[in-house]
N, C-alpha and C. Protein backbone atom coordinates (compact mmCIF):
# COMPACT_ATOMS: atom_id res chain seq x y z
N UNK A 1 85.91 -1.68 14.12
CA UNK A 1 86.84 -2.79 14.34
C UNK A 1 86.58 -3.88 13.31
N UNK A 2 87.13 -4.81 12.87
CA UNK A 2 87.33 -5.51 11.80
C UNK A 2 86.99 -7.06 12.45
N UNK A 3 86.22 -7.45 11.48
CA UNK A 3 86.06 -9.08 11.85
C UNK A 3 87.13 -9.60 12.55
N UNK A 4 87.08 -10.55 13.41
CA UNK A 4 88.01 -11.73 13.48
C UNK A 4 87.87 -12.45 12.45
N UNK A 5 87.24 -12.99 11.52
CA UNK A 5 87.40 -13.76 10.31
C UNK A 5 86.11 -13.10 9.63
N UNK A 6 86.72 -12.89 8.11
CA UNK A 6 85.91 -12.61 7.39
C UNK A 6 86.16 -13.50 6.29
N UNK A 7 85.03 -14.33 5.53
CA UNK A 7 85.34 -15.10 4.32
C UNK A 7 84.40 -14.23 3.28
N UNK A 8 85.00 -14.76 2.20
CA UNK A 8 84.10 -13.38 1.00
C UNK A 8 84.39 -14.48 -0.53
N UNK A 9 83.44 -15.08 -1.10
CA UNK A 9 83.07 -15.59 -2.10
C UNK A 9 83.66 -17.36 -2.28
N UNK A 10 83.89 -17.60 -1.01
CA UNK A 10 84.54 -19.08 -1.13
C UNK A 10 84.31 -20.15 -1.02
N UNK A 11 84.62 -21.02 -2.48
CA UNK A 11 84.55 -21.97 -2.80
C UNK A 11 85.69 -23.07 -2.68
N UNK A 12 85.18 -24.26 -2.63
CA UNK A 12 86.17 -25.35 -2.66
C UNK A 12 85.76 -26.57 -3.37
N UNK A 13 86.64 -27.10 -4.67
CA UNK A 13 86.64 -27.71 -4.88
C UNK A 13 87.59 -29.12 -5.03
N UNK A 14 86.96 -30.44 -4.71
CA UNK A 14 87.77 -31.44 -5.02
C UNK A 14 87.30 -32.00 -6.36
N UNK A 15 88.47 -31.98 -7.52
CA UNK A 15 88.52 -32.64 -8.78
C UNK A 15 87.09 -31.61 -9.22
N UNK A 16 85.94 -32.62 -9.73
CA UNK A 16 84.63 -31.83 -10.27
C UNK A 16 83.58 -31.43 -9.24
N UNK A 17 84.09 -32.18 -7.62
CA UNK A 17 82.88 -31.84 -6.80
C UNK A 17 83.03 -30.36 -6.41
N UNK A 18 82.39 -29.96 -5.97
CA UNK A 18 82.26 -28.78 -5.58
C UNK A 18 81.95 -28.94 -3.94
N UNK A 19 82.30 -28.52 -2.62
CA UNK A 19 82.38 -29.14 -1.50
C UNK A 19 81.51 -27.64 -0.60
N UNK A 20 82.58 -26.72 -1.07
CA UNK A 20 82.24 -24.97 -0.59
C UNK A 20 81.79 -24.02 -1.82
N UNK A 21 80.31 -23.56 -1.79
CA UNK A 21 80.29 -22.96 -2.94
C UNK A 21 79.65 -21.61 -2.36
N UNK A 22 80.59 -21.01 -2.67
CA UNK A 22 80.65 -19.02 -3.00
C UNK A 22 79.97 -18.39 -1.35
N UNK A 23 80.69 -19.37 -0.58
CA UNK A 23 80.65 -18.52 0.80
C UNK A 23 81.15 -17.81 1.18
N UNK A 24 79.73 -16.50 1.77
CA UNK A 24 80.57 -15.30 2.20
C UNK A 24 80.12 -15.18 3.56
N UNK A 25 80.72 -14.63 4.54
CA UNK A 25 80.50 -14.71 6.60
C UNK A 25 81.45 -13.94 7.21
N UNK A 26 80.82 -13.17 8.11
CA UNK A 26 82.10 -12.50 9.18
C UNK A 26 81.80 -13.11 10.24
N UNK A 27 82.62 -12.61 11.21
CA UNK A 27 82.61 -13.48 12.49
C UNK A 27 83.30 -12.72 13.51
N UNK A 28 82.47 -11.78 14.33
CA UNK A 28 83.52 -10.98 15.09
C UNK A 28 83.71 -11.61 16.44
N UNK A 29 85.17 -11.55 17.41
CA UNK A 29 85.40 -12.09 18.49
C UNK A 29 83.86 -11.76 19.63
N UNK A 30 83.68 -12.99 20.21
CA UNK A 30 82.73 -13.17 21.52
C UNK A 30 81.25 -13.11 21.01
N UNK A 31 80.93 -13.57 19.35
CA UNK A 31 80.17 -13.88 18.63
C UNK A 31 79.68 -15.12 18.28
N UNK A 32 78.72 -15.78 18.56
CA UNK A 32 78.32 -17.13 18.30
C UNK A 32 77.90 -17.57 17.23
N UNK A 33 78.08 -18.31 15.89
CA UNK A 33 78.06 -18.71 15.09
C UNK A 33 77.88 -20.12 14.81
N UNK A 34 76.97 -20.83 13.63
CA UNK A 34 76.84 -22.42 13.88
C UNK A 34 76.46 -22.80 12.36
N UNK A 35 76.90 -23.46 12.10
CA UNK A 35 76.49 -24.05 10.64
C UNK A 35 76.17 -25.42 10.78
N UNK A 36 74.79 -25.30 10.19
CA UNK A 36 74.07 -26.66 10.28
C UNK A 36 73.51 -26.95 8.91
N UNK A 37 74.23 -28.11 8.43
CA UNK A 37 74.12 -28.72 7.27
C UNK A 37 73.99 -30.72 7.38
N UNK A 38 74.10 -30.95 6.29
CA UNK A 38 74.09 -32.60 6.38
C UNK A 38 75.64 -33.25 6.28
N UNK A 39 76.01 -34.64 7.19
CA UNK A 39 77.24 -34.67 6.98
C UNK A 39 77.37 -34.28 5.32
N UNK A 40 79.12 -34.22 5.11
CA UNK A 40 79.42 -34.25 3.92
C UNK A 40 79.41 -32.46 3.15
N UNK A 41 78.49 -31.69 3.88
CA UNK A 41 78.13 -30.89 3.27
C UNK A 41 79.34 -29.26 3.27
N UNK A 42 80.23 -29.94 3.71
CA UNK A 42 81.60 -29.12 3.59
C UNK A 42 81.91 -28.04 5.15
N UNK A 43 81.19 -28.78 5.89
CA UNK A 43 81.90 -27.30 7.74
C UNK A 43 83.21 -27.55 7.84
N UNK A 44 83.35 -28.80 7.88
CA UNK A 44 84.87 -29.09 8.32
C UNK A 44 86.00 -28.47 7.68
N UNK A 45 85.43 -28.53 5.86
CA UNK A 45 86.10 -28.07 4.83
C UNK A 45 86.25 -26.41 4.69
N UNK A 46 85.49 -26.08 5.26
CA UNK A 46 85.01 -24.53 5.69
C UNK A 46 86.33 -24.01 6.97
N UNK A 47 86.14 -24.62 8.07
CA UNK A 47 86.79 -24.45 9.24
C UNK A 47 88.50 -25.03 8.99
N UNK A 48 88.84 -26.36 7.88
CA UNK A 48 89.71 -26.45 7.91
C UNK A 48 90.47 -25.10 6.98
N UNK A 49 89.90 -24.61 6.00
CA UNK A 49 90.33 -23.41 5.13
C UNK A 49 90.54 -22.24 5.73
N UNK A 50 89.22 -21.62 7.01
CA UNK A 50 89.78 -20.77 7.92
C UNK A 50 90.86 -20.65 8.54
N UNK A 51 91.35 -21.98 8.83
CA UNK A 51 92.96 -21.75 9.76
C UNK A 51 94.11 -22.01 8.56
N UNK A 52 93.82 -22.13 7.48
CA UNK A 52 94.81 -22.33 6.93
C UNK A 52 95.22 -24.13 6.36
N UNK A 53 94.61 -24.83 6.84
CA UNK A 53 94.91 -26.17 6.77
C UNK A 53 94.79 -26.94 5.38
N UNK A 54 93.54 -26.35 4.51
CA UNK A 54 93.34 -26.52 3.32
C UNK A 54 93.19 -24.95 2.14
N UNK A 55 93.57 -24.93 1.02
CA UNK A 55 93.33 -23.82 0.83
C UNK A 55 92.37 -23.80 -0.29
N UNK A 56 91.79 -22.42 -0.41
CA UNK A 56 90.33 -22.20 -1.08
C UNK A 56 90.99 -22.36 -2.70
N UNK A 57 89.92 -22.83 -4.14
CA UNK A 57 89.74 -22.81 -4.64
C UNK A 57 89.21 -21.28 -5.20
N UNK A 58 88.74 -21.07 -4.90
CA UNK A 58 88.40 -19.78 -5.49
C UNK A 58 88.19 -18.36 -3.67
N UNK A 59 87.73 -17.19 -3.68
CA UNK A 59 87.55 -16.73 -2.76
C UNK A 59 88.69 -16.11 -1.93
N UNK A 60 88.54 -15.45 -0.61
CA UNK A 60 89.61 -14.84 0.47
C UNK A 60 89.04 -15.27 1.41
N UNK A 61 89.95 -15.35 2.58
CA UNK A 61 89.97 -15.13 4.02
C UNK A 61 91.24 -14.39 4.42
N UNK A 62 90.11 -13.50 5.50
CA UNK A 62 90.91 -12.30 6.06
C UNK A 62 90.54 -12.56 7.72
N UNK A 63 91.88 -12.84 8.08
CA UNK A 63 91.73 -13.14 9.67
C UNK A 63 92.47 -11.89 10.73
N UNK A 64 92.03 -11.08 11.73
CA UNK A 64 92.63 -10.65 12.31
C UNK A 64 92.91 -9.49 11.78
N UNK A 65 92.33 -8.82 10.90
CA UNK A 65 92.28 -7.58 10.14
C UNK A 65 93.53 -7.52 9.31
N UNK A 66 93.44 -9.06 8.76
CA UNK A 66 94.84 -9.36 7.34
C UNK A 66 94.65 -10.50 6.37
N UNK A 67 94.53 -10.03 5.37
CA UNK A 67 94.48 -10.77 3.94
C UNK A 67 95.26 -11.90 4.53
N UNK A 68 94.76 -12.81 4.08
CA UNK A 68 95.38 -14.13 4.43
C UNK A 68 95.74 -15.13 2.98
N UNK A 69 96.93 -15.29 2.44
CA UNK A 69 97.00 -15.89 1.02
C UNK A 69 97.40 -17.14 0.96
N UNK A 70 98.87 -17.60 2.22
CA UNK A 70 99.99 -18.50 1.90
C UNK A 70 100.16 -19.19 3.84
N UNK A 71 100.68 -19.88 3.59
CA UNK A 71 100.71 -20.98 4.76
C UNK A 71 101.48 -20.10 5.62
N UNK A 72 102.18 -19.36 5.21
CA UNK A 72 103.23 -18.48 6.26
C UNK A 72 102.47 -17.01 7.11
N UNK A 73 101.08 -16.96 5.89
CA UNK A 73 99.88 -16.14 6.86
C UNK A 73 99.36 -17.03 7.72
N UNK A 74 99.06 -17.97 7.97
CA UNK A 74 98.20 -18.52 8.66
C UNK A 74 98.99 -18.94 10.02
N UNK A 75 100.04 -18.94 10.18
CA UNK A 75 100.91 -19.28 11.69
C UNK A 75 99.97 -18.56 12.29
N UNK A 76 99.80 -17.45 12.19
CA UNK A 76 99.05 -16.29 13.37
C UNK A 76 98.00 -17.07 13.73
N UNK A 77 97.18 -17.00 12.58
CA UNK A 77 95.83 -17.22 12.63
C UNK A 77 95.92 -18.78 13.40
N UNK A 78 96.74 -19.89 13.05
CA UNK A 78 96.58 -20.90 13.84
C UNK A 78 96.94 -20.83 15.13
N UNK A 79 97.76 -19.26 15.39
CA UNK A 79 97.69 -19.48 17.34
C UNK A 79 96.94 -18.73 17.73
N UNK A 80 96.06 -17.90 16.96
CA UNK A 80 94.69 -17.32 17.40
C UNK A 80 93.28 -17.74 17.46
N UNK A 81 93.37 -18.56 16.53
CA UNK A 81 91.52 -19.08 16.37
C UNK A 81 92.20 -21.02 16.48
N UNK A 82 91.67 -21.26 17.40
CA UNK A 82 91.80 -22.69 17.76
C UNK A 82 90.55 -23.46 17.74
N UNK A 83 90.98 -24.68 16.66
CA UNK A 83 90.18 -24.84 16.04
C UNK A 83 90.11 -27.02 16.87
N UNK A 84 88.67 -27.04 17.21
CA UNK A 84 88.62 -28.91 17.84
C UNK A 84 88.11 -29.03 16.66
N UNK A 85 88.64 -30.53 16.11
CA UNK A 85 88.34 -30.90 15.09
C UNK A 85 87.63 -31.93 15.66
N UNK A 86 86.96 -32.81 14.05
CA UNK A 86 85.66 -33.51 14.38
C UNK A 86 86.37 -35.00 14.80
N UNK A 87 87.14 -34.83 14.48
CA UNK A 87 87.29 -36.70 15.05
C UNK A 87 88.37 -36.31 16.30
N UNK A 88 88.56 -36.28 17.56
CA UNK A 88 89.52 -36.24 18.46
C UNK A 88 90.99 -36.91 18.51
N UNK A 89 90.15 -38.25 17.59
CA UNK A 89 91.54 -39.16 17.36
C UNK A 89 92.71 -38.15 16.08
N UNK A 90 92.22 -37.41 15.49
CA UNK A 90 93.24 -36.52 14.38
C UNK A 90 93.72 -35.34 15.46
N UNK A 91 93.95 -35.28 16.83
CA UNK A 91 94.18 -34.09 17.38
C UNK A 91 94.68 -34.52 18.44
N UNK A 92 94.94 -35.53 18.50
CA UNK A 92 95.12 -36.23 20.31
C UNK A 92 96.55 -37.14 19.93
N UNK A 93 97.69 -36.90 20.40
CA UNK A 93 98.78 -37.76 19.60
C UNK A 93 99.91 -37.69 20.93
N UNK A 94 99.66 -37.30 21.95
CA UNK A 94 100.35 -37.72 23.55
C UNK A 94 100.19 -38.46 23.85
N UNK A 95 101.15 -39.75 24.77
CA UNK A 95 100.65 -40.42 25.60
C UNK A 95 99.56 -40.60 26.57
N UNK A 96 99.28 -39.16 27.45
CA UNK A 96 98.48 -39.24 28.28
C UNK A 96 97.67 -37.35 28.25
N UNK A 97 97.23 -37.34 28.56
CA UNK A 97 96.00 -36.07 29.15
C UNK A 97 96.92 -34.68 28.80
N UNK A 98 98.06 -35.11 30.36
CA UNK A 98 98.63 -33.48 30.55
C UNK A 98 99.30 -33.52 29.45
N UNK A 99 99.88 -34.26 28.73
CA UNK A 99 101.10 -34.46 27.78
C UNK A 99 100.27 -33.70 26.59
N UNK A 100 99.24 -34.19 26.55
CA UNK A 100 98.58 -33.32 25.25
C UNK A 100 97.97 -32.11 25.59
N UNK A 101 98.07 -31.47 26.53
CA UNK A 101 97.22 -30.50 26.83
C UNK A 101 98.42 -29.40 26.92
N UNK A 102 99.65 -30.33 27.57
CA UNK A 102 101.12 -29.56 27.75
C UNK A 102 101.88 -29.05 26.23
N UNK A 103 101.33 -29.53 25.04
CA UNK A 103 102.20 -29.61 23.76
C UNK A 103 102.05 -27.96 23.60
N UNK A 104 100.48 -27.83 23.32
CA UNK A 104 100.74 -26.42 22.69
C UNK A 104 101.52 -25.26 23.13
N UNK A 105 101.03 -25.19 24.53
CA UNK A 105 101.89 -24.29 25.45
C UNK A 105 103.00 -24.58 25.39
N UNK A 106 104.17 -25.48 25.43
CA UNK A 106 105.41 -25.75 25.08
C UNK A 106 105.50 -25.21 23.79
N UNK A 107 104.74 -25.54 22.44
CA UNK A 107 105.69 -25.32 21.62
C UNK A 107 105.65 -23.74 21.21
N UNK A 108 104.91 -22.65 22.31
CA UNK A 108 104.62 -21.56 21.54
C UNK A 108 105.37 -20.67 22.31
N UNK A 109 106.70 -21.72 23.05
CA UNK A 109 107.46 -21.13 24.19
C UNK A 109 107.29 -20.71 25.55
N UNK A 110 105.97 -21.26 25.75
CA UNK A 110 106.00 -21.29 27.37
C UNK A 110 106.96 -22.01 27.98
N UNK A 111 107.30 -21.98 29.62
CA UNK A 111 108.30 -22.41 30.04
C UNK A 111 108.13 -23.53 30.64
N UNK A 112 108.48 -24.60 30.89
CA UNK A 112 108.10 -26.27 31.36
C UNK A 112 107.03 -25.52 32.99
N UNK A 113 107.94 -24.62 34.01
CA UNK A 113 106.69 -24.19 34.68
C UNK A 113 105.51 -23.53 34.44
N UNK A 114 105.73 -22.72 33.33
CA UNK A 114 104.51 -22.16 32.80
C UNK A 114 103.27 -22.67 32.29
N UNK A 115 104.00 -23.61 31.74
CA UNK A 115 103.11 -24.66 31.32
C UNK A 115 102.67 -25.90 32.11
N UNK A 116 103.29 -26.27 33.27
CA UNK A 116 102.49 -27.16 34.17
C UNK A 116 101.28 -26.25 34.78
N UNK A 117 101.72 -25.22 34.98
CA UNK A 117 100.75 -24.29 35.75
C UNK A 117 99.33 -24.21 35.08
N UNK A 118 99.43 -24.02 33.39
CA UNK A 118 98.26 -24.05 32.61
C UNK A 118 97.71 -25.59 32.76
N UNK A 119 98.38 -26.67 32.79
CA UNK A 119 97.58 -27.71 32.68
C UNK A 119 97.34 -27.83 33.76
N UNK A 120 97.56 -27.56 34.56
CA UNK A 120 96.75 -27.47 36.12
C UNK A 120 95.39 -26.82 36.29
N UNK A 121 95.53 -25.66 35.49
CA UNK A 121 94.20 -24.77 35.59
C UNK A 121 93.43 -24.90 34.09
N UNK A 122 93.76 -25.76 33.41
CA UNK A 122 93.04 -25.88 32.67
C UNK A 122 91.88 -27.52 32.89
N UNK A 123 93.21 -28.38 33.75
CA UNK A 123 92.26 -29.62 33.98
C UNK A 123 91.06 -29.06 34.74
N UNK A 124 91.61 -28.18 36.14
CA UNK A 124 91.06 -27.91 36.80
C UNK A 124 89.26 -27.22 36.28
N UNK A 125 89.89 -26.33 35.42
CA UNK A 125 88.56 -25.49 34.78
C UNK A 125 87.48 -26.82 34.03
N UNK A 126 88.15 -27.46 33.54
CA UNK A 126 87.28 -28.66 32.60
C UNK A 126 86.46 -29.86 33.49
N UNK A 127 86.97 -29.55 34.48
CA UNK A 127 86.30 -30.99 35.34
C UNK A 127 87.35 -32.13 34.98
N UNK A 128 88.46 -32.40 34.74
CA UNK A 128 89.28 -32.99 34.20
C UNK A 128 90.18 -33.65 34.59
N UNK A 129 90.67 -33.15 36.13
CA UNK A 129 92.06 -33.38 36.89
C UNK A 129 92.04 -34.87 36.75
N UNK A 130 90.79 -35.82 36.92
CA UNK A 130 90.96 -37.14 37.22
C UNK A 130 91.39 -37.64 36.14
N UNK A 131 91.74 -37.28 34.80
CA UNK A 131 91.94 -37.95 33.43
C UNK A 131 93.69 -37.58 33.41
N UNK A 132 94.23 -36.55 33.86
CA UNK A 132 95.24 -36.75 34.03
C UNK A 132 96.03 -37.26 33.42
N UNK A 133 96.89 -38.45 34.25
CA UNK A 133 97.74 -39.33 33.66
C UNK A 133 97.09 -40.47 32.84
N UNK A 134 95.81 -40.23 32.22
CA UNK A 134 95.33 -41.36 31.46
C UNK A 134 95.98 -41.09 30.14
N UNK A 135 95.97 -42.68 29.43
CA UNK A 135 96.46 -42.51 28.28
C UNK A 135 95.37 -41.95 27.03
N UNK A 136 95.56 -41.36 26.53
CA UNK A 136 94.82 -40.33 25.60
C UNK A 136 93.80 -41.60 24.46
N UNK A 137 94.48 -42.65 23.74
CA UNK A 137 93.72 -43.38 23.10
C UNK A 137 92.65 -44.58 23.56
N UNK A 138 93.01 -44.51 25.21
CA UNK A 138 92.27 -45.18 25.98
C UNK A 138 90.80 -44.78 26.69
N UNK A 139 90.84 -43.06 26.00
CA UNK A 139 89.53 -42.04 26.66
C UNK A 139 88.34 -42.59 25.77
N UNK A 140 87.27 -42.71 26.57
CA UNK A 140 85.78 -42.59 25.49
C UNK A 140 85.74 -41.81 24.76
N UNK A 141 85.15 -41.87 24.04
CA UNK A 141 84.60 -40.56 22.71
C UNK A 141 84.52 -39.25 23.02
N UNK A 142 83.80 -39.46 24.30
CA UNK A 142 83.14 -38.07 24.75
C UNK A 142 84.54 -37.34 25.47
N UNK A 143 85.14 -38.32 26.41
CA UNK A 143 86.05 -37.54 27.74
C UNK A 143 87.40 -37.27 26.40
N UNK A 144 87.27 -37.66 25.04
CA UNK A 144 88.75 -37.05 23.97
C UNK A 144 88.14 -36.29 23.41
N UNK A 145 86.87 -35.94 23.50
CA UNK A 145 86.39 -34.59 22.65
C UNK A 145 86.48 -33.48 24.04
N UNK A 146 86.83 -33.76 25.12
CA UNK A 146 86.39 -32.56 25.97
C UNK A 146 88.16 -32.60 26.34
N UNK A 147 88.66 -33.79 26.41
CA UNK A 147 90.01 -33.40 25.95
C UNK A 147 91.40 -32.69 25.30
N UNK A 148 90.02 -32.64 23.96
CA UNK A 148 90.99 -31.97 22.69
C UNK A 148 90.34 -30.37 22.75
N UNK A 149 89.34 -30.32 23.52
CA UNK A 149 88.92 -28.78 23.54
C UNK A 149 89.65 -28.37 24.66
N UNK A 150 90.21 -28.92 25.97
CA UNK A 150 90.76 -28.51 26.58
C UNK A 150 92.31 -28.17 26.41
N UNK A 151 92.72 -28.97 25.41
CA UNK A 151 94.23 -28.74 24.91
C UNK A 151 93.85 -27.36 24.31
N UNK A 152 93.09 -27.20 23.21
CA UNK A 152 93.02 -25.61 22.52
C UNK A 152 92.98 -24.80 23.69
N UNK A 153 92.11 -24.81 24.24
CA UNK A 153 91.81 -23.64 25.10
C UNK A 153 93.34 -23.55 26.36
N UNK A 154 94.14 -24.22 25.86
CA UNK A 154 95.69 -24.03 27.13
C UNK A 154 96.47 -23.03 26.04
N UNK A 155 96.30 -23.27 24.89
CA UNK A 155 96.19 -21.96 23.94
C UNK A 155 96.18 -20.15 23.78
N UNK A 156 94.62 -20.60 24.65
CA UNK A 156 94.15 -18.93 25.12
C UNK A 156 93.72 -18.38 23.33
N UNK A 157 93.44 -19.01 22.72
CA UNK A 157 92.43 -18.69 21.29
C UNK A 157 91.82 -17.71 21.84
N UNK A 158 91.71 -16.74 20.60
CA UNK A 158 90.69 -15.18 20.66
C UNK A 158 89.60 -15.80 20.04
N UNK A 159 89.59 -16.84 19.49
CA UNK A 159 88.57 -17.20 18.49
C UNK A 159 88.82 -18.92 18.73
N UNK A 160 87.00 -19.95 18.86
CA UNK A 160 87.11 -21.28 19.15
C UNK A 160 86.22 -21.43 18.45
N UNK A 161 86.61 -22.73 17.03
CA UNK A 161 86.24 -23.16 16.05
C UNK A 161 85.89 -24.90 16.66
N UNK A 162 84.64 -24.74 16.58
CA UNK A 162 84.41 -26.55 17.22
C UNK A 162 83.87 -27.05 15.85
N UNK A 163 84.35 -28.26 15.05
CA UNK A 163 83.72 -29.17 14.58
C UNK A 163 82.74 -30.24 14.71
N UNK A 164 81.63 -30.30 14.95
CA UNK A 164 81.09 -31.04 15.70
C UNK A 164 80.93 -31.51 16.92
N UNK A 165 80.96 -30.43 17.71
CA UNK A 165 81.12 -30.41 18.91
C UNK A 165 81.11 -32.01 19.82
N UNK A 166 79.83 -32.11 19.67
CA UNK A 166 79.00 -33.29 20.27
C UNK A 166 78.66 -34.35 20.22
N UNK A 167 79.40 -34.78 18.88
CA UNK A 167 79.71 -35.72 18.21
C UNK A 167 80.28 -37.31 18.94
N UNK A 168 80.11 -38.15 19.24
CA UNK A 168 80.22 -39.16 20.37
C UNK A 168 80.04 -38.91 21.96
N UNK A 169 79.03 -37.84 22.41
CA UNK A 169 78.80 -37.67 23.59
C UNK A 169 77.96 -38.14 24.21
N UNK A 170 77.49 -38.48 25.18
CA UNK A 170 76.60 -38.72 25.81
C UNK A 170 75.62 -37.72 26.43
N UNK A 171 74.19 -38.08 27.17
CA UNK A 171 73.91 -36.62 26.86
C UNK A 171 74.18 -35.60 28.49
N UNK A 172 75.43 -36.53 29.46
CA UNK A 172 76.21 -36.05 30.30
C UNK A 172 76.89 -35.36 29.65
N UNK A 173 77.89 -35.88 29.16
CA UNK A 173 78.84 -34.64 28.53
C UNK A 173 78.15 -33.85 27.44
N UNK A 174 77.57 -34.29 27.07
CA UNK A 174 76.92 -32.84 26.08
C UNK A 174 76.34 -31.86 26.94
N UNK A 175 75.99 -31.94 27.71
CA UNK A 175 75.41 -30.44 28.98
C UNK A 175 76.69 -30.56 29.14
N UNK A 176 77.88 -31.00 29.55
CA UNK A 176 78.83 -30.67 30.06
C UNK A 176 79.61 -29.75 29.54
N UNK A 177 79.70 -29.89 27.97
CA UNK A 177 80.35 -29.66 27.11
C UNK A 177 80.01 -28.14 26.91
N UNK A 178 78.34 -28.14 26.48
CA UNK A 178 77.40 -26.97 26.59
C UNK A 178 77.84 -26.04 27.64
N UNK A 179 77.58 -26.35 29.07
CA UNK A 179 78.06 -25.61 30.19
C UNK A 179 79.74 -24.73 29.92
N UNK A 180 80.19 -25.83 29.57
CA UNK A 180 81.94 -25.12 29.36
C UNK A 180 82.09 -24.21 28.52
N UNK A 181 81.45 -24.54 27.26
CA UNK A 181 81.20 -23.38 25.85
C UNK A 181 80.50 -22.00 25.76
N UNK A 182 79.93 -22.18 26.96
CA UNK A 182 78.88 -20.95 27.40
C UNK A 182 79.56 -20.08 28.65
N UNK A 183 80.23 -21.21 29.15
CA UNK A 183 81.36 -20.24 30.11
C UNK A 183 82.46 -19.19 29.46
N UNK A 184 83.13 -20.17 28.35
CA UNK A 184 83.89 -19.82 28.10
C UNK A 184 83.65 -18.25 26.62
């Protein structure tokens, strides 16, 4: 069976810096993986190139057992490998909780019931129901990072790309967070 993502010699550069240099990694589904570097040192730049968001300078990615070249490959791959990015505020753009948790499932044609039903069982699964009708830019750090992982995962990703997971948590929600990631 074939990676869920395979990268093979990739680099990225901005202007003369060099950000990603000559990374190669597979990554097969229900596989745990972690890159630990210093800020700056290019994950984000890594993870944003996996889905397609930025593209490589030099190198391939092959997602899903398919060469991946042009923005029109990567639709797949962005409704398969769902990716929380590092700042919550670049991923969080609803008024309130369900509204953002409701987008993806709407726009990938679920049906307005189909999709209340997921944000029901997805608050439910997260510890979440009470955030609800809160407004999304009004959440702490921590409750919009467990937020924006809960919107991906209404998704149903074969593959979950966290940027910094833990990044403004406390060290409640970081076991919390931990607990959910290990469930899931």
């Amino acid at each position: 069976m074939d990676p869920a993502i395979s990268i093979k010699g990739l680099t990225k550069q901005f202007g003369p810096r060099t950000v990603v240099d000559k990374v190669t990694f597979s990554a097969n589904i229900g596989e745990v993986l972690g890159f630990l570097d210093p800020n700056g040192a290019g994950k984000s730049t890594l993870l944003h190139i996996m889905v397609g968001l930025l593209k490589p300078t030099t190198g391939t990615v092959e997602a899903f057992g398919q060469k991946r070249l042009g923005e029109k490959n990567f639709h797949d791959v962005r409704r398969r490998a769902g990716l929380v990015f590092q700042d919550p505020d670049d991923q969080l753009f609803c008024p309130t909780v369900q509204e953002d948790i409701a987008f993806g499932p709407l726009n990938i044609g679920k049906s307005k019931s189909e999709t209340a039903a997921i944000v029901e069982q997805v608050l439910e699964h997260f510890g979440l129901m009470h955030l609800k009708e809160r407004i999304t830019h009004k959440l702490s750090g921590g409750e919009k990072r467990l937020v924006t992982l809960a919107a991906v995962m209404a998704m149903e990703p074969e593959v979950l790309l966290l940027d910094e997971p833990f990044a403004g948590m406390n060290h409640d929600e970081t076991m919390h967070m931990v607990d959910l990631v290990r469930r899931l």
